[in-house]
N, C-alpha and C. Protein backbone atom coordinates (compact mmCIF):
# COMPACT_ATOMS: atom_id res chain seq x y z
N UNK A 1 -6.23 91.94 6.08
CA UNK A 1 -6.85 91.28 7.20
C UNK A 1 -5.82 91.10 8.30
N UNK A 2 -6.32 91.67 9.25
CA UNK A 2 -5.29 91.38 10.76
C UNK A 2 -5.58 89.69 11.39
N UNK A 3 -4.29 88.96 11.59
CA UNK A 3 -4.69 87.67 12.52
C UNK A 3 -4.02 87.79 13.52
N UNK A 4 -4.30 87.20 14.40
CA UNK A 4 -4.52 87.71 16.56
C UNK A 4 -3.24 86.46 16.15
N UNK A 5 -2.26 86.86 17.34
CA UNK A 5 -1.01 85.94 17.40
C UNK A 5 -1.49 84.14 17.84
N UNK A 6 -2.30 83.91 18.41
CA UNK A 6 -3.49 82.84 18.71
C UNK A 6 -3.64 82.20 17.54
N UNK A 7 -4.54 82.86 16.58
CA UNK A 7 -4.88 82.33 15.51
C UNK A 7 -3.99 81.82 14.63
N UNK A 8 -2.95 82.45 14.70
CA UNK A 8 -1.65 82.09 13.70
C UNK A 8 -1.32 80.71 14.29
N UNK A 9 -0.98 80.82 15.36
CA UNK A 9 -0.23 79.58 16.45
C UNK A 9 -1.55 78.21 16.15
N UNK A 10 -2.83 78.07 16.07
CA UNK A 10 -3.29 77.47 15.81
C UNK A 10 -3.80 76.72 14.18
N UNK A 11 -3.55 77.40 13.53
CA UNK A 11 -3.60 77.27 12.33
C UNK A 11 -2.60 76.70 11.80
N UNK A 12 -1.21 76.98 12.31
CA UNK A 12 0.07 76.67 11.83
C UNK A 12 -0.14 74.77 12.37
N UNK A 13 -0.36 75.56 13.83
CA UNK A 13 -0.13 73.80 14.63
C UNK A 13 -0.97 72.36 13.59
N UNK A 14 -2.22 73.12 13.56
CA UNK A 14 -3.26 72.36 12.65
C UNK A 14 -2.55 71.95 11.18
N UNK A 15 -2.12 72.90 10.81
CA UNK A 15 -1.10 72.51 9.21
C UNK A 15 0.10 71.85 9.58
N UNK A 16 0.90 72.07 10.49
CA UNK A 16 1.75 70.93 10.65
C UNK A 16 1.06 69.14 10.99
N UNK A 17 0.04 69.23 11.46
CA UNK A 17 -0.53 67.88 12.16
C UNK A 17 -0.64 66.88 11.07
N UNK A 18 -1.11 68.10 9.90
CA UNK A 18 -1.72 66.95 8.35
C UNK A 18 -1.12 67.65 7.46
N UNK A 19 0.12 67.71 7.83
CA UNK A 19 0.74 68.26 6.34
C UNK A 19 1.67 67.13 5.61
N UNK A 20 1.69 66.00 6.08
CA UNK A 20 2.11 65.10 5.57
C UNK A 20 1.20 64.52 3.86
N UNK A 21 0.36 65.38 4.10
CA UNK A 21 -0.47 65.32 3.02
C UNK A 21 -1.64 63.77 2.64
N UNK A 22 -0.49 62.57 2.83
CA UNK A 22 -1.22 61.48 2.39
C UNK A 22 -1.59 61.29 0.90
N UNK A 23 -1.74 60.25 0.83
CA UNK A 23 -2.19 59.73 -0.46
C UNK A 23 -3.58 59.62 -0.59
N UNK A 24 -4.33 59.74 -1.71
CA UNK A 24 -5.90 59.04 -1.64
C UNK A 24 -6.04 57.83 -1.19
N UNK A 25 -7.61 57.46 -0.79
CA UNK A 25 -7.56 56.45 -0.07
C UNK A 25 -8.65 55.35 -1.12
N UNK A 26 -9.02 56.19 -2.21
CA UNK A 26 -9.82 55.76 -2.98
C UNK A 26 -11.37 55.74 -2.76
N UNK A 27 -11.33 56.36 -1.26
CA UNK A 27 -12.87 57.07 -0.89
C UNK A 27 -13.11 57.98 -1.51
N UNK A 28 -14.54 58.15 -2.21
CA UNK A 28 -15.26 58.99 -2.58
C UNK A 28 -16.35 60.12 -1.77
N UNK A 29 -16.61 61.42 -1.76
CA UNK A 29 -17.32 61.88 -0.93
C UNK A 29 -18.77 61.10 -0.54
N UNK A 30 -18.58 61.62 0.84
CA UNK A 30 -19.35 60.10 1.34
C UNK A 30 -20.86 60.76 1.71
N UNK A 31 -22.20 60.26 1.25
CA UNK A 31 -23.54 60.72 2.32
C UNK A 31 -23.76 59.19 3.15
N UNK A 32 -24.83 60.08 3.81
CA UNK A 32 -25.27 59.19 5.53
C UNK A 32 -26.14 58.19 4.78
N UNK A 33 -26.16 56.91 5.13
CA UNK A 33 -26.88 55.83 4.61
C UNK A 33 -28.07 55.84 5.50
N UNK A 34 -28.91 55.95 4.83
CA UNK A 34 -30.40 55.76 5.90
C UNK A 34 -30.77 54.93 7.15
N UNK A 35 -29.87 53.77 6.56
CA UNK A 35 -29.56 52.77 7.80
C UNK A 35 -28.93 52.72 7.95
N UNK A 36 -27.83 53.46 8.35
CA UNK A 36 -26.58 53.48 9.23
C UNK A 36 -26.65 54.00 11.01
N UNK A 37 -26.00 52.72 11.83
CA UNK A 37 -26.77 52.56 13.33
C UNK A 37 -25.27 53.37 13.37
N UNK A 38 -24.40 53.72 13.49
CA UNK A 38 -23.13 54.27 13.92
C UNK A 38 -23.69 55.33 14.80
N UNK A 39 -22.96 55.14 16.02
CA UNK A 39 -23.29 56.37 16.81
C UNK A 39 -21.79 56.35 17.61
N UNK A 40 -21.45 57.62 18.68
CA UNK A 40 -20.26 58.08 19.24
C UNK A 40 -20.39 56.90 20.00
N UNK A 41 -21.45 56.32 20.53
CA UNK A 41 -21.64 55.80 21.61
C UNK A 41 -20.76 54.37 20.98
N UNK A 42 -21.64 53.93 20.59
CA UNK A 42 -21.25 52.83 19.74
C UNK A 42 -20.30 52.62 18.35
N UNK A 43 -19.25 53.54 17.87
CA UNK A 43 -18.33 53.79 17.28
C UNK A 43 -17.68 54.69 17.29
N UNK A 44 -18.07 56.10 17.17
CA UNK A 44 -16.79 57.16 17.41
C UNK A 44 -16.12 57.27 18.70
N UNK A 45 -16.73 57.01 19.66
CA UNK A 45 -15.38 57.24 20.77
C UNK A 45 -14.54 55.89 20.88
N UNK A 46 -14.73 55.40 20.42
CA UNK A 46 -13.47 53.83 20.45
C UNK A 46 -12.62 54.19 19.21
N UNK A 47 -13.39 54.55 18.15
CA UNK A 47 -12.18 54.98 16.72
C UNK A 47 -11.34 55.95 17.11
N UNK A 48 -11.73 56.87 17.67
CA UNK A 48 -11.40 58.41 18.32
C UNK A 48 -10.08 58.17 19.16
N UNK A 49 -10.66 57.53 20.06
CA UNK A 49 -9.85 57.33 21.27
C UNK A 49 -8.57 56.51 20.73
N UNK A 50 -9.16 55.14 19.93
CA UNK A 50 -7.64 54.43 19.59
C UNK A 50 -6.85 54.98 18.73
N UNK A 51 -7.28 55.94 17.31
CA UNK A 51 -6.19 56.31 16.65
C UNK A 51 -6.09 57.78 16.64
N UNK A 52 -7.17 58.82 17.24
CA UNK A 52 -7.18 59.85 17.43
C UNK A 52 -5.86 60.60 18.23
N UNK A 53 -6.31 59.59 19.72
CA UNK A 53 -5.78 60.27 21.07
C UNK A 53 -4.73 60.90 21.33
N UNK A 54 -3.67 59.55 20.95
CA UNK A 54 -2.33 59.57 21.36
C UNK A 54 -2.15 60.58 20.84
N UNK A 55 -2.46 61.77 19.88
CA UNK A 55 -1.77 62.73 19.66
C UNK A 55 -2.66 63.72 19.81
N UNK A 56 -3.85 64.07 19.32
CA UNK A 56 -5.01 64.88 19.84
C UNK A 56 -5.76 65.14 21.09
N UNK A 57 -4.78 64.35 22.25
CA UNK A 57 -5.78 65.02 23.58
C UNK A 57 -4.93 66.04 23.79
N UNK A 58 -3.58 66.43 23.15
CA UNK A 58 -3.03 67.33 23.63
C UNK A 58 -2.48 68.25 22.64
N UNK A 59 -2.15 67.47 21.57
CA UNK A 59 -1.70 68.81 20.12
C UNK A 59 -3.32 69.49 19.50
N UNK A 60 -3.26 69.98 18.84
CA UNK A 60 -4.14 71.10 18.09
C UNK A 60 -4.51 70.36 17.13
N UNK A 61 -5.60 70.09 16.52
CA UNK A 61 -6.68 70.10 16.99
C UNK A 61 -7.34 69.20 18.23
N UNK A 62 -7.92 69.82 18.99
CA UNK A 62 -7.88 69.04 19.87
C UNK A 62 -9.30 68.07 19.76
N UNK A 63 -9.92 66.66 19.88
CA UNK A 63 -10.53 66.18 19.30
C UNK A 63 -11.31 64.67 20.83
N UNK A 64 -11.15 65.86 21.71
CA UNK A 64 -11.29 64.85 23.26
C UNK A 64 -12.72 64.82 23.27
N UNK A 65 -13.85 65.85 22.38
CA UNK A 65 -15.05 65.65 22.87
C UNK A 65 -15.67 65.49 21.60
N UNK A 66 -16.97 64.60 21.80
CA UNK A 66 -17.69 64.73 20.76
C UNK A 66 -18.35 66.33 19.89
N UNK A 67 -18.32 66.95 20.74
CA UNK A 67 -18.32 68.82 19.65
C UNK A 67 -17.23 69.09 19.52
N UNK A 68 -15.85 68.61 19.94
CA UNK A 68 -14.89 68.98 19.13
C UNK A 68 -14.66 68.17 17.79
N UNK A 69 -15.23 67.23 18.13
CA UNK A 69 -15.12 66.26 16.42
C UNK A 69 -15.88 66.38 15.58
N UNK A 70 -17.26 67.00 15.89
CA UNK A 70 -17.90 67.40 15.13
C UNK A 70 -18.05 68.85 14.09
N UNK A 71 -17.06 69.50 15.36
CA UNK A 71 -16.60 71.04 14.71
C UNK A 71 -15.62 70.89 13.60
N UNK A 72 -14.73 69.46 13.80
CA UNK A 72 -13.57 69.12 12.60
C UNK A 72 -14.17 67.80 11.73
N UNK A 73 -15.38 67.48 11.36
CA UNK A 73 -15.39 66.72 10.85
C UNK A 73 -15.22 66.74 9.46
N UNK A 74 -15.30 67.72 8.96
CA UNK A 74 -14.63 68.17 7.55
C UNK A 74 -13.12 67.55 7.33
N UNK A 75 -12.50 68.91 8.48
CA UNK A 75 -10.77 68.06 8.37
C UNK A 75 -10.61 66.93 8.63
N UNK A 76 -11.30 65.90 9.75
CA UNK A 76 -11.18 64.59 9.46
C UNK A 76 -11.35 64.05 8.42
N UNK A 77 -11.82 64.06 7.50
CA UNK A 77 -12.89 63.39 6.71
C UNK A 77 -11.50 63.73 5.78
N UNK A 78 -11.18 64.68 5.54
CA UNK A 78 -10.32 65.00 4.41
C UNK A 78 -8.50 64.13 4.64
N UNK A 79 -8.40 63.98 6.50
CA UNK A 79 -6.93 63.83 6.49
C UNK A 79 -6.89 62.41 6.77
N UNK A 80 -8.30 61.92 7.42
CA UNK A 80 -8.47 59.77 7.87
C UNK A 80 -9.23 59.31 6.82
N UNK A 81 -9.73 60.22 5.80
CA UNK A 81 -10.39 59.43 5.72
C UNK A 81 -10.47 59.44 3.97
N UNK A 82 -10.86 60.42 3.21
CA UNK A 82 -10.08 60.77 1.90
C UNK A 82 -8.57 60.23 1.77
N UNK A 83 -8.04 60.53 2.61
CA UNK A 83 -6.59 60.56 2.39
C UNK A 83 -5.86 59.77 3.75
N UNK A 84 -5.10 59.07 3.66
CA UNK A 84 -4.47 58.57 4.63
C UNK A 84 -3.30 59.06 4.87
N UNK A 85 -3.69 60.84 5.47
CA UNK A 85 -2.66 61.61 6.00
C UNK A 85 -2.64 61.45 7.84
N UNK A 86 -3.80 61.05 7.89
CA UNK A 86 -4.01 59.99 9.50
C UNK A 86 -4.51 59.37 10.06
N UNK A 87 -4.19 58.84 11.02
CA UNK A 87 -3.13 58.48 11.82
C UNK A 87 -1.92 58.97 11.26
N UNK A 88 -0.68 59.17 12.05
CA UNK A 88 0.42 59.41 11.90
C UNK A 88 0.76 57.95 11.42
N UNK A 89 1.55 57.11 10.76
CA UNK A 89 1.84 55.58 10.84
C UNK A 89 0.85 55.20 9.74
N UNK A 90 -0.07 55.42 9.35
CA UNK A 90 -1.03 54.54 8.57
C UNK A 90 -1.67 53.59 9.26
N UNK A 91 -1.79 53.68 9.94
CA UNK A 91 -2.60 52.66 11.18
C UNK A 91 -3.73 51.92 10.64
N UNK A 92 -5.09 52.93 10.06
CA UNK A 92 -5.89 52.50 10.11
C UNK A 92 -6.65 51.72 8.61
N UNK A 93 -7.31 50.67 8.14
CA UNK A 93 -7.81 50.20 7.45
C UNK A 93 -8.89 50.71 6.70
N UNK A 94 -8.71 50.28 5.11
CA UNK A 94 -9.53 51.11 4.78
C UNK A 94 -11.09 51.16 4.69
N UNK A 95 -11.20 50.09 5.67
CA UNK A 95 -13.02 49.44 6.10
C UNK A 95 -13.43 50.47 7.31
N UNK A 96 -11.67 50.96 8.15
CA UNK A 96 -12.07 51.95 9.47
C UNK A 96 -12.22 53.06 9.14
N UNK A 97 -11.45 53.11 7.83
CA UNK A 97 -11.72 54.85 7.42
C UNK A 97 -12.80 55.25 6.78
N UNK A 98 -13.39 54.27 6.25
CA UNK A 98 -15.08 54.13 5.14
C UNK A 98 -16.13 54.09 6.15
N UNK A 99 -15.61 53.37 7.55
CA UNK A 99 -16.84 53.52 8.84
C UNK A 99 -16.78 54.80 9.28
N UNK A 100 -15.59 55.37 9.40
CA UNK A 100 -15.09 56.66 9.98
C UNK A 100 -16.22 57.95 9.14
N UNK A 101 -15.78 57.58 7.85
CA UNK A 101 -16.31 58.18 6.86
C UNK A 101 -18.17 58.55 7.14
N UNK A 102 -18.49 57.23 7.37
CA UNK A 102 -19.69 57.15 7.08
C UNK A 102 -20.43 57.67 8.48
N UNK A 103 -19.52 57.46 9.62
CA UNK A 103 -20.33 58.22 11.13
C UNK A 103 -20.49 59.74 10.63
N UNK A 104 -19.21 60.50 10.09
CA UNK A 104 -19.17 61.72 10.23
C UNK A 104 -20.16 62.40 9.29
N UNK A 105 -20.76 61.21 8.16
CA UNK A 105 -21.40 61.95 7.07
C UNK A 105 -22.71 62.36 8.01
N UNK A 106 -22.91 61.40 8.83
CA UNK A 106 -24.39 61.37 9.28
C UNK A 106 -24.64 62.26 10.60
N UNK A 107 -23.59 63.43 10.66
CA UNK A 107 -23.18 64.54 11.52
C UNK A 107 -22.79 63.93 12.85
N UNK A 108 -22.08 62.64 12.79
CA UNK A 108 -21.22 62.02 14.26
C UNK A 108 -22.48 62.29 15.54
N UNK A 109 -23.16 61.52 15.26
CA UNK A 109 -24.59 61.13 16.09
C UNK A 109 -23.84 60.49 17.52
């Protein structure tokens, strides 16, 4: 398989971002709760913005719009939220990463 010099450069960038690996977070794979009101409006762009930003409006992956977070909500889910490989710092709690969890199950509405 041939990869375009692009693809390499992005893939790498992306594996350096969460290669710190993290520890489990003791979250289990998560589904959408029937009543769950979480929306971008009203939770993902404030989670996003406060522990996302500082490093994602400008490194790889980039995560400034709601279809870009939705295109990575897998890798989120796996590096904030499974695993507290981010935030860089450990920032976030594990009630923000179980909310985090639970917007993205419900395809980050």
């Amino acid at each position: 398989m041939q990869f375009r010099p692009f693809a390499i450069l992005a893939l790498s960038l992306f594996a350096a971002c969460t290669s710190g690996g993290g520890t489990s977070t003791g979250i289990s794979e998560l589904s959408c709760p029937p009543e769950s009101t979480l929306t971008y409006a009203n939770f993902g762009e404030d989670i996003i913005t406060s522990e996302c930003m500082s490093c994602h409006s400008t490194k790889s992956p980039k995560l400034g719009t709601q279809a870009e977070i939705k295109a990575r909500a897998a890798d989120i889910l796996d590096a904030a939220v499974y695993t507290d490989a981010m935030p860089e710092g450990n920032a976030m709690s594990i009630e923000q990463r179980q909310l985090l969890g639970e917007w993205l199950a419900c395809g980050a509405p």
